[in-house]
Protein backbone atom coordinates (compact mmCIF):
# COMPACT_ATOMS: atom_id res chain seq x y z
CA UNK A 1 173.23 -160.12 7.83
CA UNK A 2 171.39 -157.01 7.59
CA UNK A 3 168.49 -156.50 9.66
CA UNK A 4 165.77 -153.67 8.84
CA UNK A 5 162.31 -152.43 8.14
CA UNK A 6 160.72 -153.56 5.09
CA UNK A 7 159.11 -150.73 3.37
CA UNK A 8 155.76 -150.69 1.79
CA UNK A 9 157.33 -150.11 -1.56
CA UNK A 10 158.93 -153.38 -1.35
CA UNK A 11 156.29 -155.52 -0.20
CA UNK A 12 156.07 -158.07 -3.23
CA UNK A 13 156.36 -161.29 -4.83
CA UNK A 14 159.74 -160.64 -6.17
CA UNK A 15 161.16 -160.18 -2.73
CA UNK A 16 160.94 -163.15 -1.56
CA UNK A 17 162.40 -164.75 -4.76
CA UNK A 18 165.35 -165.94 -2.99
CA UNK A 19 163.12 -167.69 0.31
CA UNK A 20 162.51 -170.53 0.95
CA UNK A 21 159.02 -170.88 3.29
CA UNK A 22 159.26 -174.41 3.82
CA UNK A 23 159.29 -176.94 6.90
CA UNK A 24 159.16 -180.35 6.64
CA UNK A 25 157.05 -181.63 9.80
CA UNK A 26 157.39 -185.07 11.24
CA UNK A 27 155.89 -184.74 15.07
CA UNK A 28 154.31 -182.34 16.54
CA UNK A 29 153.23 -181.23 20.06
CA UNK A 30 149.99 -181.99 20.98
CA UNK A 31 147.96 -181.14 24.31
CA UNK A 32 146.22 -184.31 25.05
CA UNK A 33 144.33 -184.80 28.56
CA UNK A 34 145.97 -181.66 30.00
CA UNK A 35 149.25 -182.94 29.00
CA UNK A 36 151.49 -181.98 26.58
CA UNK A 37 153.12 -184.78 24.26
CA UNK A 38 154.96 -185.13 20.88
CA UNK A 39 153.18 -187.74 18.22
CA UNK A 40 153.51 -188.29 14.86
CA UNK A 41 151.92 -185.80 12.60
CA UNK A 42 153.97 -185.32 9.21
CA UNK A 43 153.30 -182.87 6.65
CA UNK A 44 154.70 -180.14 4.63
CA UNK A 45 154.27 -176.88 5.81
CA UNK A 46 154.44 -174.17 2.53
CA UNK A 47 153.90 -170.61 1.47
CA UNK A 48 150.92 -168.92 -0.72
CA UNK A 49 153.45 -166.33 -1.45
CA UNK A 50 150.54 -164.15 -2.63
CA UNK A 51 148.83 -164.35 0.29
CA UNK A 52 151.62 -164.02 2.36
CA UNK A 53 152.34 -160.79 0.45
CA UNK A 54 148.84 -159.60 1.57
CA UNK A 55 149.17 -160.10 5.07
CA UNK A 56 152.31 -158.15 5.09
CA UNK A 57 151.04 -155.41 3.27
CA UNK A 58 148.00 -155.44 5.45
CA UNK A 59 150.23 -155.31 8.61
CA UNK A 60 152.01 -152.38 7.06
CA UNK A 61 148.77 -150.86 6.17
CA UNK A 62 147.07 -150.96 9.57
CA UNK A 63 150.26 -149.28 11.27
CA UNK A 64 151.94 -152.74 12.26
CA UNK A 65 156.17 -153.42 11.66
CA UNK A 66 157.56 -156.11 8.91
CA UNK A 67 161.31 -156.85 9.81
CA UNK A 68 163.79 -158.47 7.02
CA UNK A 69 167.03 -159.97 7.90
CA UNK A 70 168.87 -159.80 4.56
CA UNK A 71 171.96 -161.82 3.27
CA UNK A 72 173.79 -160.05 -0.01
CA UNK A 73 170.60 -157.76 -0.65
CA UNK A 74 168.56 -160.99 -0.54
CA UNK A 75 165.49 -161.17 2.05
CA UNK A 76 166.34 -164.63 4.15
CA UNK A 77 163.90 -164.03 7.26
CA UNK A 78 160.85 -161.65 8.29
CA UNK A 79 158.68 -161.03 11.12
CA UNK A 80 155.94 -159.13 11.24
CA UNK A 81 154.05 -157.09 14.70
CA UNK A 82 150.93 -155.81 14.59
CA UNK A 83 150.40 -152.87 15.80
CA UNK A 84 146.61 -153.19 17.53
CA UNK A 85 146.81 -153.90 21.33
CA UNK A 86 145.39 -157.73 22.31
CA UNK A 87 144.52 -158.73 25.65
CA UNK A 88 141.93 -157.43 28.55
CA UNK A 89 144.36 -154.96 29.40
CA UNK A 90 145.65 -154.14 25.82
CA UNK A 91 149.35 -154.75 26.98
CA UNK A 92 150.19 -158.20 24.08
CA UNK A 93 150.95 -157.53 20.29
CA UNK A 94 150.46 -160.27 17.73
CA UNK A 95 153.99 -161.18 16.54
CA UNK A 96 152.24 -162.28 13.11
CA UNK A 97 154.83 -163.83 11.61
CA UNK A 98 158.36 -165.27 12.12
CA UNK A 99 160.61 -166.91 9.15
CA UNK A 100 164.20 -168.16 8.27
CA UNK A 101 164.74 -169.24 4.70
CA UNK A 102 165.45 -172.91 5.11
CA UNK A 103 168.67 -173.27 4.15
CA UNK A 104 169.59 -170.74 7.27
CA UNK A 105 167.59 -171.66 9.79
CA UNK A 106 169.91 -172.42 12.96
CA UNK A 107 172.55 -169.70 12.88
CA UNK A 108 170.51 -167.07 15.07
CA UNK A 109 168.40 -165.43 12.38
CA UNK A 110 165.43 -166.11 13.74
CA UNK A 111 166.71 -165.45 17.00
CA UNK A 112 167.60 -161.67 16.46
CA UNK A 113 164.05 -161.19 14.63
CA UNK A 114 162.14 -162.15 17.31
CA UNK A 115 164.12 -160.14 19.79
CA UNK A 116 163.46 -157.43 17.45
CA UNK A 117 159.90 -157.93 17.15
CA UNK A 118 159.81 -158.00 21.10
CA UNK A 119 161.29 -154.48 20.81
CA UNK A 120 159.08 -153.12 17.79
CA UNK A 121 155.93 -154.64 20.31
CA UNK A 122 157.05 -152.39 23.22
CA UNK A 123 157.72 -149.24 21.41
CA UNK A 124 153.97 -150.06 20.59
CA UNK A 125 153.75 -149.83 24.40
CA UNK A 126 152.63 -153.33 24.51
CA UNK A 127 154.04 -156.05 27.57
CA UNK A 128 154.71 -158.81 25.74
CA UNK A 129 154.14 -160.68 22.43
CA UNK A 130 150.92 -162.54 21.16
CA UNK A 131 152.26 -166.01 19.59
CA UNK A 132 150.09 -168.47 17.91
CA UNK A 133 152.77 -170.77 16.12
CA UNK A 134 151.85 -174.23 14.56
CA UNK A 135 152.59 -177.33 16.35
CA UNK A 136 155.75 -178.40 14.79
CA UNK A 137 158.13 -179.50 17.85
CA UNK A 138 160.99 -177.36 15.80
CA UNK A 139 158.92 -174.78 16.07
CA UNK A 140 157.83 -174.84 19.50
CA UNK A 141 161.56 -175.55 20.92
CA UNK A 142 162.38 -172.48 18.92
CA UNK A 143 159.99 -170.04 20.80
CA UNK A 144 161.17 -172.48 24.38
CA UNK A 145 164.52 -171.00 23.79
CA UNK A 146 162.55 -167.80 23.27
CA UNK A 147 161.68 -167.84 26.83
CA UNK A 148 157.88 -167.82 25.81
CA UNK A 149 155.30 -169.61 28.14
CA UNK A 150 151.66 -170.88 27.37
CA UNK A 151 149.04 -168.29 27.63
């Protein structure tokens, strides 16, 4: 795997004709009574590959980092950092997004992005990482094993 800025050149459709943005959710975590619990909540979670295009150029455009993890020239997994401080003390940066190409997801791809992305947030001089990730308990296991906590 090759692992590297994505330049705004290549910011397009066509890159991501070989990705797969799709998770099929069963349960979820949910915060219920100050309590955190899994239920039942299945859907389909898919990407607007235009729009997703936009916010990636827009991250790009407003000084932020898009990371690619590349198999055979192909892009298989991206994660984007914004570059604008967040928090009362400006010391968080919004870690955008993070995605593995389905049929890869489990063999540390994701893994190395997001320690990546950690790195590309403090050369932006920023403490730690700004996550707002859906509910899906795949999801939220994933960023567990990240270390992260609830803010």
């Amino acid at each position: 795997m090759e692992y590297r800025e994505i330049a705004p050149g290549e910011l397009d459709r066509a890159l991501f004709r070989h990705f797969e943005r799709r998770q099929e959710v069963t349960k979820c975590r949910r915060r219920e009574n100050g309590v955190w619990v899994v239920r039942d909540a299945p859907f389909i979670d898919e990407a607007d590959y235009a729009f997703l295009v936009q916010c990636l150029q827009n991250t790009l455009a407003t000084g932020g980092v898009v990371l690619g993890a590349f198999a055979d020239g192909a892009l298989k997994g991206f994660a984007s950092v914004e570059s604008a401080p967040l928090g009362k003390a400006g010391d968080y940066r919004d870690l955008t997004c993070l995605h593995v190409s389905a049929e890869l997801r489990g063999r540390g791809i994701g893994r190395e992005l997001f320690c990546r992305a950690a790195c590309t947030a403090q050369d932006f001089g920023a403490q730690s990482l700004y996550i707002s990730a859906h509910s899906a308990r795949e999801t939220q296991a994933f960023y567990a094993r990240m270390r992260c906590l609830e803010a």
